[in-house]
PDB file of N, CA and C in Angstrom:
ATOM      1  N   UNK A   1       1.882  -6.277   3.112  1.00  0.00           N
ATOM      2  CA  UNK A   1       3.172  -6.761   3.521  1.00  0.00           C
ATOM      3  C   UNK A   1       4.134  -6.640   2.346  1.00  0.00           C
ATOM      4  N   UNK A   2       5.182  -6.072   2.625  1.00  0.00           N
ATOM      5  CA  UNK A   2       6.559  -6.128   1.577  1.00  0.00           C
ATOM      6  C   UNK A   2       6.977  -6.784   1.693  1.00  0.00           C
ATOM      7  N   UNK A   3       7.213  -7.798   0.153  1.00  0.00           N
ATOM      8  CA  UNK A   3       7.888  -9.114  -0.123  1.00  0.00           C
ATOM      9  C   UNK A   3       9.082  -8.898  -1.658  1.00  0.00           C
ATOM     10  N   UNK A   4       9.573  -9.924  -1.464  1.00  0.00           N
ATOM     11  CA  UNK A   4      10.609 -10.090  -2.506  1.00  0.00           C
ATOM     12  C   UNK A   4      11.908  -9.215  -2.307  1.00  0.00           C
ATOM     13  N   UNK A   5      12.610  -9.527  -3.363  1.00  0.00           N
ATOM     14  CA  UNK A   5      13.887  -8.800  -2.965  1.00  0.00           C
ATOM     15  C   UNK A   5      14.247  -7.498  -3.624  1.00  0.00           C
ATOM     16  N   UNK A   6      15.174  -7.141  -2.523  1.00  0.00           N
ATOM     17  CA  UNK A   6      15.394  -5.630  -2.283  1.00  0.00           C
ATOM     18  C   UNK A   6      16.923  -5.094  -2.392  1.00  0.00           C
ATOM     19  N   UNK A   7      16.853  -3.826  -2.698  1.00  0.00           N
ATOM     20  CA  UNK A   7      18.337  -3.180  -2.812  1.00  0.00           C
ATOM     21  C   UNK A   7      18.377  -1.708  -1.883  1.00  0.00           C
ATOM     22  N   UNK A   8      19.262  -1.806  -1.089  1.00  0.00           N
ATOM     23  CA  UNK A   8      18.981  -1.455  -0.384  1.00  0.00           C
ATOM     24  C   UNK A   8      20.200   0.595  -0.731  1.00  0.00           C
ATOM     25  N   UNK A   9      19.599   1.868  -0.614  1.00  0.00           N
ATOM     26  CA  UNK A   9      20.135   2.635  -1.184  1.00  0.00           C
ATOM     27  C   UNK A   9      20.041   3.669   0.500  1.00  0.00           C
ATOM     28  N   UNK A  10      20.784   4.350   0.215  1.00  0.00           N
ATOM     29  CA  UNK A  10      20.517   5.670   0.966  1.00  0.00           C
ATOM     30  C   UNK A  10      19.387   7.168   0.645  1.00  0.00           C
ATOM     31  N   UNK A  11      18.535   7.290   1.306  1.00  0.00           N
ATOM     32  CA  UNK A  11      17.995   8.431   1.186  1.00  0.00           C
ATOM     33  C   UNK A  11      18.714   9.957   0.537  1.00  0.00           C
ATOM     34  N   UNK A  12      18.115  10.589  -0.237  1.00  0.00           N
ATOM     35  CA  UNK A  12      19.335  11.713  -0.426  1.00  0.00           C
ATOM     36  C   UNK A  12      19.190  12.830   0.819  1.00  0.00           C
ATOM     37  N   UNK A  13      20.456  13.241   0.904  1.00  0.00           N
ATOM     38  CA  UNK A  13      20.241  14.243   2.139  1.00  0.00           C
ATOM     39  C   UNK A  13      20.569  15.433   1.390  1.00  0.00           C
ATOM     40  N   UNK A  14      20.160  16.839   2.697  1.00  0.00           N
ATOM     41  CA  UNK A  14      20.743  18.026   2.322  1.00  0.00           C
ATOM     42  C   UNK A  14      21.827  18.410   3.417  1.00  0.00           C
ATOM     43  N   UNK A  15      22.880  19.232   2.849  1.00  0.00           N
ATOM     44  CA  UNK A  15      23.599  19.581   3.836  1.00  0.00           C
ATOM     45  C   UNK A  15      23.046  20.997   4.772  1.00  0.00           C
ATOM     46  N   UNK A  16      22.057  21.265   4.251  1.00  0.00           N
ATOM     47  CA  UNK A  16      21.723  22.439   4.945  1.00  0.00           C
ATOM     48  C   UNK A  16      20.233  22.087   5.698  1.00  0.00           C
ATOM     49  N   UNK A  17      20.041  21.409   5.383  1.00  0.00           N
ATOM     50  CA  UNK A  17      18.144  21.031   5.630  1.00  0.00           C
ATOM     51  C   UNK A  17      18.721  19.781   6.546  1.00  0.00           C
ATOM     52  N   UNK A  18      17.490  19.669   6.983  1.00  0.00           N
ATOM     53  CA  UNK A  18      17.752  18.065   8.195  1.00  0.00           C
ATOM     54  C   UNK A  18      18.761  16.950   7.816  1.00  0.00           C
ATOM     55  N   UNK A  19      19.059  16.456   8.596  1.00  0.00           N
ATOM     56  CA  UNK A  19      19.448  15.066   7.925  1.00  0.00           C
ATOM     57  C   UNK A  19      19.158  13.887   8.049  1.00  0.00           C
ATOM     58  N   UNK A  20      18.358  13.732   6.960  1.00  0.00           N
ATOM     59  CA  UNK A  20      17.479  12.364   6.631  1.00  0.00           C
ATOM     60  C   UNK A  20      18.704  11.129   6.421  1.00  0.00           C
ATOM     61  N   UNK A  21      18.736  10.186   7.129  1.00  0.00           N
ATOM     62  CA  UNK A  21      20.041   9.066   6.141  1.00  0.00           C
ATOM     63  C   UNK A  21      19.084   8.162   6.571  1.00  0.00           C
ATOM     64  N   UNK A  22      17.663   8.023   6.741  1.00  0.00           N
ATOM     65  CA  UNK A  22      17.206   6.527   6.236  1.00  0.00           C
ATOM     66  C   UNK A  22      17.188   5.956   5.007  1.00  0.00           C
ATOM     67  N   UNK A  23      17.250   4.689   5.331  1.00  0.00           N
ATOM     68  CA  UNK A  23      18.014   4.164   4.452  1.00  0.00           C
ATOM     69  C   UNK A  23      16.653   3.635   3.684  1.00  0.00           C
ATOM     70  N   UNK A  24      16.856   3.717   1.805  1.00  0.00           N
ATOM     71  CA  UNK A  24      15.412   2.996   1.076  1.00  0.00           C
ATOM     72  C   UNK A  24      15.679   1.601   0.512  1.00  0.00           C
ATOM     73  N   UNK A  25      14.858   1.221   0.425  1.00  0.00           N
ATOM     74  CA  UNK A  25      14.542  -0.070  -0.456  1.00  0.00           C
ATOM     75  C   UNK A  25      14.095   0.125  -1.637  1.00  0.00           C
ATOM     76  N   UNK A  26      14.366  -0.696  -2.702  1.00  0.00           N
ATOM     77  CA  UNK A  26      13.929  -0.670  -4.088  1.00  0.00           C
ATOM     78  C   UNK A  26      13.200  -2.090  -3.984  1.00  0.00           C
ATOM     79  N   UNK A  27      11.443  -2.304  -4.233  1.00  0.00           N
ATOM     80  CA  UNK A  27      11.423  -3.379  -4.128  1.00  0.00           C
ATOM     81  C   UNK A  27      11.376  -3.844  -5.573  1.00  0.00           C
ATOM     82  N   UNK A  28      10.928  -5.386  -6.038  1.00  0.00           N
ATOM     83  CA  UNK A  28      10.832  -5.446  -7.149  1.00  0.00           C
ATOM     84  C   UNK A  28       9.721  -5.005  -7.989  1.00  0.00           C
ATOM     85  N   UNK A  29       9.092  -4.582  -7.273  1.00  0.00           N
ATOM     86  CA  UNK A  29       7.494  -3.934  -7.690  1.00  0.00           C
ATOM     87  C   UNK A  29       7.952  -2.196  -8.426  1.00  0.00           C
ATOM     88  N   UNK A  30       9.366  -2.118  -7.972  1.00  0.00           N
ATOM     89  CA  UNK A  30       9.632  -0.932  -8.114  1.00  0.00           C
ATOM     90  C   UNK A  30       9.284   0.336  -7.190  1.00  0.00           C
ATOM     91  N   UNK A  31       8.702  -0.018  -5.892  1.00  0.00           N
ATOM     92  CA  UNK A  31       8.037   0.797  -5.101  1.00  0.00           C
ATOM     93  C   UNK A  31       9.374   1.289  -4.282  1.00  0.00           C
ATOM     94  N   UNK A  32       9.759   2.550  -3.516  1.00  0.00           N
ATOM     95  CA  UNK A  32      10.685   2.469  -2.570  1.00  0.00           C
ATOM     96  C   UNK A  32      10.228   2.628  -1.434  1.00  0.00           C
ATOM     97  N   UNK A  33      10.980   1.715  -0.690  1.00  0.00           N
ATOM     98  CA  UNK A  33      10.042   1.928   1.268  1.00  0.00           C
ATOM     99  C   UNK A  33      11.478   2.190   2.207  1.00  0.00           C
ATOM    100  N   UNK A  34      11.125   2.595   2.952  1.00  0.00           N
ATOM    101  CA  UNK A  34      12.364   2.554   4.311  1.00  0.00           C
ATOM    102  C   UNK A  34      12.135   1.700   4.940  1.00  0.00           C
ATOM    103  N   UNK A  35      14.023   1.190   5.102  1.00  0.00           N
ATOM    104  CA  UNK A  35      14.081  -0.512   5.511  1.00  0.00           C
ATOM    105  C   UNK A  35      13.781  -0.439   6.858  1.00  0.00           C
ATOM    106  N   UNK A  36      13.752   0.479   7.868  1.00  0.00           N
ATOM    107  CA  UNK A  36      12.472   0.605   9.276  1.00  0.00           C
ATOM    108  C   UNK A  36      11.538   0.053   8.672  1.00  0.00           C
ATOM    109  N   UNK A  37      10.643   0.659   8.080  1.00  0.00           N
ATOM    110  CA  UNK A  37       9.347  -0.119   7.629  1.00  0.00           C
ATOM    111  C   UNK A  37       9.461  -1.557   7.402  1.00  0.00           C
ATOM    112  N   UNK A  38      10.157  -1.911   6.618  1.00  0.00           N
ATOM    113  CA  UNK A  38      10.271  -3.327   6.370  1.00  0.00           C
ATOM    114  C   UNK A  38      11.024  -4.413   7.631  1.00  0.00           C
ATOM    115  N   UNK A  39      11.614  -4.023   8.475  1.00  0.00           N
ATOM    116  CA  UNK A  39      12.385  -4.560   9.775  1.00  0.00           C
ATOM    117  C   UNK A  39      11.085  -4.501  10.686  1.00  0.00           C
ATOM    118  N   UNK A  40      10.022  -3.284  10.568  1.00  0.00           N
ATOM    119  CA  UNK A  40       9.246  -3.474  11.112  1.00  0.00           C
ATOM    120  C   UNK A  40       8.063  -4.553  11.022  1.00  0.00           C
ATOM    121  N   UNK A  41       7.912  -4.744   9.978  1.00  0.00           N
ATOM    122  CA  UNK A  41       7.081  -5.418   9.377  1.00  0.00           C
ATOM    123  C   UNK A  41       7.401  -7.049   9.800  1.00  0.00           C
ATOM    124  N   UNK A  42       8.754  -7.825   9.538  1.00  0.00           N
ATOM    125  CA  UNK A  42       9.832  -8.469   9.728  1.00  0.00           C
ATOM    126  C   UNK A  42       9.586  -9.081  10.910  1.00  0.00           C
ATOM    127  N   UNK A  43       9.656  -7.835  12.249  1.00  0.00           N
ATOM    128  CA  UNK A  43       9.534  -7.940  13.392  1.00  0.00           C
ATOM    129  C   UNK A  43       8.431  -8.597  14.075  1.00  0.00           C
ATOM    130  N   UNK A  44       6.928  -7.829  13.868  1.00  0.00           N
ATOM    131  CA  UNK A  44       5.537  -8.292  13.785  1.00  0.00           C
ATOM    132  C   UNK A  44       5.481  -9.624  13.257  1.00  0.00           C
ATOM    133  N   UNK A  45       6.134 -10.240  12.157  1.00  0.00           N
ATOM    134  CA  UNK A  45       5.731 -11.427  11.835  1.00  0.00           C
ATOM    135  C   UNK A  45       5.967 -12.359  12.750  1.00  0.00           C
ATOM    136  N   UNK A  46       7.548 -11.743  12.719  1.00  0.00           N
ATOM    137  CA  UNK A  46       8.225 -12.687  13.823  1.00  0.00           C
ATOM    138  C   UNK A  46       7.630 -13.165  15.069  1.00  0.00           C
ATOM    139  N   UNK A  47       7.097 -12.151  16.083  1.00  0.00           N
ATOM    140  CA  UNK A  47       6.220 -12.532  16.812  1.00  0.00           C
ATOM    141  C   UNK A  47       4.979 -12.593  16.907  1.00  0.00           C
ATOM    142  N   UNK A  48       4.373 -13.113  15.781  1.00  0.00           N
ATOM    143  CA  UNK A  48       3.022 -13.556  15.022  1.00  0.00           C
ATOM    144  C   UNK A  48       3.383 -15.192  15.083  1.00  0.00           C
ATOM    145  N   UNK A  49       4.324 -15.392  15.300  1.00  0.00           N
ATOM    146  CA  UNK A  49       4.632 -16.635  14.123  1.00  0.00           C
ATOM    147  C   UNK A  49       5.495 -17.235  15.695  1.00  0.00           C
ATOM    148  N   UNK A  50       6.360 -16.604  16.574  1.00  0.00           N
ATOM    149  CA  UNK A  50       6.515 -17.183  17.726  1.00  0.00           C
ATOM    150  C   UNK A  50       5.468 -17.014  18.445  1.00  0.00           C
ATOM    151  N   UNK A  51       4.581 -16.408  18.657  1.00  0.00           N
ATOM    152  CA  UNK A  51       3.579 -16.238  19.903  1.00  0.00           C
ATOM    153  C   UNK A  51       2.304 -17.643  19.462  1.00  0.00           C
ATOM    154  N   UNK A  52       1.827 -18.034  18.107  1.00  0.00           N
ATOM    155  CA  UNK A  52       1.705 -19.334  17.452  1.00  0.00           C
ATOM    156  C   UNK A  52       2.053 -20.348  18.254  1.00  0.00           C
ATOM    157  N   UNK A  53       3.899 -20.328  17.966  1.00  0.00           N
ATOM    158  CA  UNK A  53       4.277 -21.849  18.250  1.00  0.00           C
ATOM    159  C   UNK A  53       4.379 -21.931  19.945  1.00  0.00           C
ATOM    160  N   UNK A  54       4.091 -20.482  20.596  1.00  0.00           N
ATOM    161  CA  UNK A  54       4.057 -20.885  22.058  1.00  0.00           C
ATOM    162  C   UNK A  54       2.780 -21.104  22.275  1.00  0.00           C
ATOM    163  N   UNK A  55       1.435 -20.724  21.587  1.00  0.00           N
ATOM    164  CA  UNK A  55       0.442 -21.373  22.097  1.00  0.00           C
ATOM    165  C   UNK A  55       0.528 -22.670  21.789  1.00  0.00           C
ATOM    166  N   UNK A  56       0.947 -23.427  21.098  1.00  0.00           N
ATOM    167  CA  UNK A  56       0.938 -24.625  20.497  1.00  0.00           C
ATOM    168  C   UNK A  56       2.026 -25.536  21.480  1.00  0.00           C
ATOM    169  N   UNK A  57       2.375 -24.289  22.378  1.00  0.00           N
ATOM    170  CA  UNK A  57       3.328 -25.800  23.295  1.00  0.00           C
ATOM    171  C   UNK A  57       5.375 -25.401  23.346  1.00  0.00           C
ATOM    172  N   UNK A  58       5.298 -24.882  22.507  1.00  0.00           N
ATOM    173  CA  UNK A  58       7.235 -24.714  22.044  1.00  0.00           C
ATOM    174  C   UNK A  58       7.352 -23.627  23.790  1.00  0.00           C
ATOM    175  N   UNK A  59       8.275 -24.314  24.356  1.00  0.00           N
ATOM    176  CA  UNK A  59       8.841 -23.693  25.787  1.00  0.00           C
ATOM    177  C   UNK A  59       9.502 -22.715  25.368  1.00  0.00           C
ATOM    178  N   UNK A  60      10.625 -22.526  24.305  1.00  0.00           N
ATOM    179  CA  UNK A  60      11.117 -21.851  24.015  1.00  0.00           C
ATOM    180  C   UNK A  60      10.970 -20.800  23.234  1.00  0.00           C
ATOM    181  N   UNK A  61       9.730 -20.870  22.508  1.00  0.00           N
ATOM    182  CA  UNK A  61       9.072 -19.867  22.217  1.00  0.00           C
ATOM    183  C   UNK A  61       8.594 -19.075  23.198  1.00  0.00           C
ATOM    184  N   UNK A  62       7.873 -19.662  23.625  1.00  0.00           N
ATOM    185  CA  UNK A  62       6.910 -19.011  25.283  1.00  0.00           C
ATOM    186  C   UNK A  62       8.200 -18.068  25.727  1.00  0.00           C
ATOM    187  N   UNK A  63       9.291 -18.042  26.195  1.00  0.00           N
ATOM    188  CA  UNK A  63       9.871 -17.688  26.699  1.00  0.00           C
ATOM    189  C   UNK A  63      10.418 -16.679  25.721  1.00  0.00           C
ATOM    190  N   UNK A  64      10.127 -16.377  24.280  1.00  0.00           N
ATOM    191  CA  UNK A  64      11.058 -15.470  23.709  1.00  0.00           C
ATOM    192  C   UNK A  64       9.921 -14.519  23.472  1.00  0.00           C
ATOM    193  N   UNK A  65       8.664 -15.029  23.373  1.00  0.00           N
ATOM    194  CA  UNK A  65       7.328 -14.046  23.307  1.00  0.00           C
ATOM    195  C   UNK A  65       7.157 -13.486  24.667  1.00  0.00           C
ATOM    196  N   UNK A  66       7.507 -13.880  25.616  1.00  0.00           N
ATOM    197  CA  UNK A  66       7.919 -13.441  26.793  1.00  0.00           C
ATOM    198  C   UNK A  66       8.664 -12.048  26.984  1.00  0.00           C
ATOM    199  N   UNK A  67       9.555 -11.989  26.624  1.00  0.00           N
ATOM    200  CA  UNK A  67      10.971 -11.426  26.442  1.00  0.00           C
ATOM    201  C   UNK A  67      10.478 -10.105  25.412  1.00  0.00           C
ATOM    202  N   UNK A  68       9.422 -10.762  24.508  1.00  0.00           N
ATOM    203  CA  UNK A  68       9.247  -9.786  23.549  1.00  0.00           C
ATOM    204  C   UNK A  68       7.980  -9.013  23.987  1.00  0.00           C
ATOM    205  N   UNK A  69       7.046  -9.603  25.171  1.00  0.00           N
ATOM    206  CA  UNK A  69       6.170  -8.794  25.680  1.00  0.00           C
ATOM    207  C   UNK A  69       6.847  -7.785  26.594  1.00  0.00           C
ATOM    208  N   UNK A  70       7.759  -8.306  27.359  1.00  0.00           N
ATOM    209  CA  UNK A  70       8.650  -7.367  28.247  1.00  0.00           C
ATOM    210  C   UNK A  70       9.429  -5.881  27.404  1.00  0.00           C
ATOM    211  N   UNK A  71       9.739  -6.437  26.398  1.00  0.00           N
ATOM    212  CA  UNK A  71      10.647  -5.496  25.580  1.00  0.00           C
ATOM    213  C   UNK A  71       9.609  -4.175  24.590  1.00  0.00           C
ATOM    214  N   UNK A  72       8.728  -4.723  24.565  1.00  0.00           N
ATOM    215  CA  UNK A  72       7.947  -3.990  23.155  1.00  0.00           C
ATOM    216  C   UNK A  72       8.835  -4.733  21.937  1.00  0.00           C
ATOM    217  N   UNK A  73       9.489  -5.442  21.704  1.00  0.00           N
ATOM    218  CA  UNK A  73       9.689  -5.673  20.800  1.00  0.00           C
ATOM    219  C   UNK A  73       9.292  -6.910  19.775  1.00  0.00           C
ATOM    220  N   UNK A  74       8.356  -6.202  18.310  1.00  0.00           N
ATOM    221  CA  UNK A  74       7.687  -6.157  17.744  1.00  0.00           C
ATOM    222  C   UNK A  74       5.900  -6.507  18.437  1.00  0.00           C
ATOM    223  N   UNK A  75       5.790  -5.860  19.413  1.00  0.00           N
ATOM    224  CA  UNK A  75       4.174  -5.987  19.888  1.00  0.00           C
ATOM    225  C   UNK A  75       4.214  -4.915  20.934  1.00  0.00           C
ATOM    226  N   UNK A  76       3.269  -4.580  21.197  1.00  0.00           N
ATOM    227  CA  UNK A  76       3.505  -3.341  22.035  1.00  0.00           C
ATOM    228  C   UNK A  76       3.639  -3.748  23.335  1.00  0.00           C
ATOM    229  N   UNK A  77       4.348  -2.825  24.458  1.00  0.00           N
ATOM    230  CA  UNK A  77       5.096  -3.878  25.409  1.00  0.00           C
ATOM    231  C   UNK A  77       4.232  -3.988  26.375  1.00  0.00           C
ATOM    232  N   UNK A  78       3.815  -5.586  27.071  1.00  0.00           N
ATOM    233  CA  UNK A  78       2.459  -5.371  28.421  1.00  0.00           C
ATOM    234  C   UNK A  78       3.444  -6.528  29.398  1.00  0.00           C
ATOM    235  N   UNK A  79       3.736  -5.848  30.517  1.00  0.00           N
ATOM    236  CA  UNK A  79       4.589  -6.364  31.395  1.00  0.00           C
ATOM    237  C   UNK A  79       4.127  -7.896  31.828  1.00  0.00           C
ATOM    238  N   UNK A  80       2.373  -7.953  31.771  1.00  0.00           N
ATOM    239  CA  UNK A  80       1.623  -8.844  32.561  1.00  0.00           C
ATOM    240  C   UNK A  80       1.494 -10.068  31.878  1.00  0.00           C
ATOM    241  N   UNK A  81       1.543  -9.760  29.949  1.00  0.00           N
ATOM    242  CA  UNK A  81       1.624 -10.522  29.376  1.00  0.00           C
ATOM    243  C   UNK A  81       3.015 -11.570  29.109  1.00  0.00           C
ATOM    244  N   UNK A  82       4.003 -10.597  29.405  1.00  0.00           N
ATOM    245  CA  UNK A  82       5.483 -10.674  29.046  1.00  0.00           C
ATOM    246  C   UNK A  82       5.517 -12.382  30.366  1.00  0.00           C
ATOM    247  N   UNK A  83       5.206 -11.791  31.651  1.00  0.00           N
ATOM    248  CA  UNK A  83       5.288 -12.456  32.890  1.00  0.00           C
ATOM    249  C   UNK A  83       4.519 -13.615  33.195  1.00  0.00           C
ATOM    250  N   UNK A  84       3.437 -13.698  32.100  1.00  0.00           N
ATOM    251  CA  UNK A  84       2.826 -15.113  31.977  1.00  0.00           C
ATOM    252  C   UNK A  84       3.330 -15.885  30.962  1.00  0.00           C
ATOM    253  N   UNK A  85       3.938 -14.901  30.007  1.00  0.00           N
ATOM    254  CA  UNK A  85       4.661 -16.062  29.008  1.00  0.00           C
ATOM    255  C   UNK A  85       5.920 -16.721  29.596  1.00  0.00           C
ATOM    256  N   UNK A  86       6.425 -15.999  30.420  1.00  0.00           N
ATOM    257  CA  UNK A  86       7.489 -16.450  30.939  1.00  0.00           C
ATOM    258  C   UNK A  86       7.536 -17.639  32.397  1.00  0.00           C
ATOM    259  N   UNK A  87       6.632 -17.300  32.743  1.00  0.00           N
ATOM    260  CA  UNK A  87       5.880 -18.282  34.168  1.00  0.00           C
ATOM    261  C   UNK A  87       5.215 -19.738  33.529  1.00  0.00           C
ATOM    262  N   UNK A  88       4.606 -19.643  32.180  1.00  0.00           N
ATOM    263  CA  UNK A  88       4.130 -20.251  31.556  1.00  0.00           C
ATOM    264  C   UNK A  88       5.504 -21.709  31.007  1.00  0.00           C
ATOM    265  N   UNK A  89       6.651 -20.814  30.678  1.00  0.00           N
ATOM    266  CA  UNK A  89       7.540 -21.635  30.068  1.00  0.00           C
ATOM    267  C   UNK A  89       8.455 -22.536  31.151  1.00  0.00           C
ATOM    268  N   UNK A  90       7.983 -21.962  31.926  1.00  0.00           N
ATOM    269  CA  UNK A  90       8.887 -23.107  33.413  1.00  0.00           C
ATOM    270  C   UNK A  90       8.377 -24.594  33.612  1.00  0.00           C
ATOM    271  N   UNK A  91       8.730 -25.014  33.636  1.00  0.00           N
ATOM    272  CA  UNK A  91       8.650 -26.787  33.583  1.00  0.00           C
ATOM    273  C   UNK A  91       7.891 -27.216  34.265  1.00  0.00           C
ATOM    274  N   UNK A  92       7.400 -26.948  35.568  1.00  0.00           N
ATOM    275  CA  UNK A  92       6.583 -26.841  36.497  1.00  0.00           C
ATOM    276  C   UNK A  92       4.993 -26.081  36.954  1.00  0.00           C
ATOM    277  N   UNK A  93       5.005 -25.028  35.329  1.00  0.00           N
ATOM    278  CA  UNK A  93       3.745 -24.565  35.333  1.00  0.00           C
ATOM    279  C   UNK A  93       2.859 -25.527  35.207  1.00  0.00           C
ATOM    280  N   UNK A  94       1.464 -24.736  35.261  1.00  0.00           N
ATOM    281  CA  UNK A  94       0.081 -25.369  35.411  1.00  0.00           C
ATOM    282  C   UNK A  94      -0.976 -24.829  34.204  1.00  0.00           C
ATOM    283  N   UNK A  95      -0.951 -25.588  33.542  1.00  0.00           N
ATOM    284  CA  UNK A  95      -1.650 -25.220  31.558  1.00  0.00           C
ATOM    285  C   UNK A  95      -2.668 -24.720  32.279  1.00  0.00           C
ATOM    286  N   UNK A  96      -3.321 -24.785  33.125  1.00  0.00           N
ATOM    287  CA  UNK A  96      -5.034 -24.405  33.326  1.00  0.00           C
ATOM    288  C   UNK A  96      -4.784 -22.527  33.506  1.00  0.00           C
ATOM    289  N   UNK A  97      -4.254 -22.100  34.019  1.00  0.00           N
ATOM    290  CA  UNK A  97      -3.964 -20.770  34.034  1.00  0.00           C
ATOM    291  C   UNK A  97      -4.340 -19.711  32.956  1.00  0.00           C
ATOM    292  N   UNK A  98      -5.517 -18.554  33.595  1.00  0.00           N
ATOM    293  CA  UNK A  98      -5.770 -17.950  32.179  1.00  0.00           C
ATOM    294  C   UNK A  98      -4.925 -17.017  31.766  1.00  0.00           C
ATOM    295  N   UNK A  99      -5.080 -16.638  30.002  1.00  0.00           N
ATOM    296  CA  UNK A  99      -3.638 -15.795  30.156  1.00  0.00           C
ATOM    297  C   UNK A  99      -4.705 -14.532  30.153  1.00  0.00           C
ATOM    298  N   UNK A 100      -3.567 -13.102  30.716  1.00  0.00           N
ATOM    299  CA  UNK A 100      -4.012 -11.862  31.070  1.00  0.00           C
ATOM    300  C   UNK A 100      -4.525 -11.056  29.696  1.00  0.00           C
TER     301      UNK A 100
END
């Protein structure tokens, strides 16, 4: 995982060869990464860390790990999972329900 802080530069491009404009990071390790990589990384935690507090009960989590099973975004996208997190967060669900 890439930690600490970063400066954030442009890739060099060519005008004749492709054009690369991802954008790099300088970390403090001195390593450079592309800030995709690191947004990606970012992302995954994020719903590491909400999909957690919805097993643990947070409605509003449930419902954004939901959203994020529907989307692919940061987990790869499973409609079935998306639709129990979201069925799950309604006020009226039933905890005994297994998830898919």
């Amino acid at each position: 995982m890439i930690s600490g802080r970063y400066h954030v530069m442009m890739a060099p491009t060519s005008s004749s060869t492709a054009t690369d404009t991802s954008e790099l990071i300088d970390t403090d390790s001195g390593k450079r990464v592309r800030l995709k990589i690191v947004v990606e990384n970012c992302v995954k935690r994020w719903f590491e860390e909400y999909l957690h507090a919805a097993q643990e009960g947070d409605h509003e989590m449930m419902l954004l790990v939901g959203a994020m099973y529907n989307t692919g975004y940061g987990v790869q996208k499973d409609p079935a999972k998306g639709k129990y997190w979201l069925d799950r967060a309604r006020p009226n669900h039933q905890s005994h329900k297994n998830q898919p």
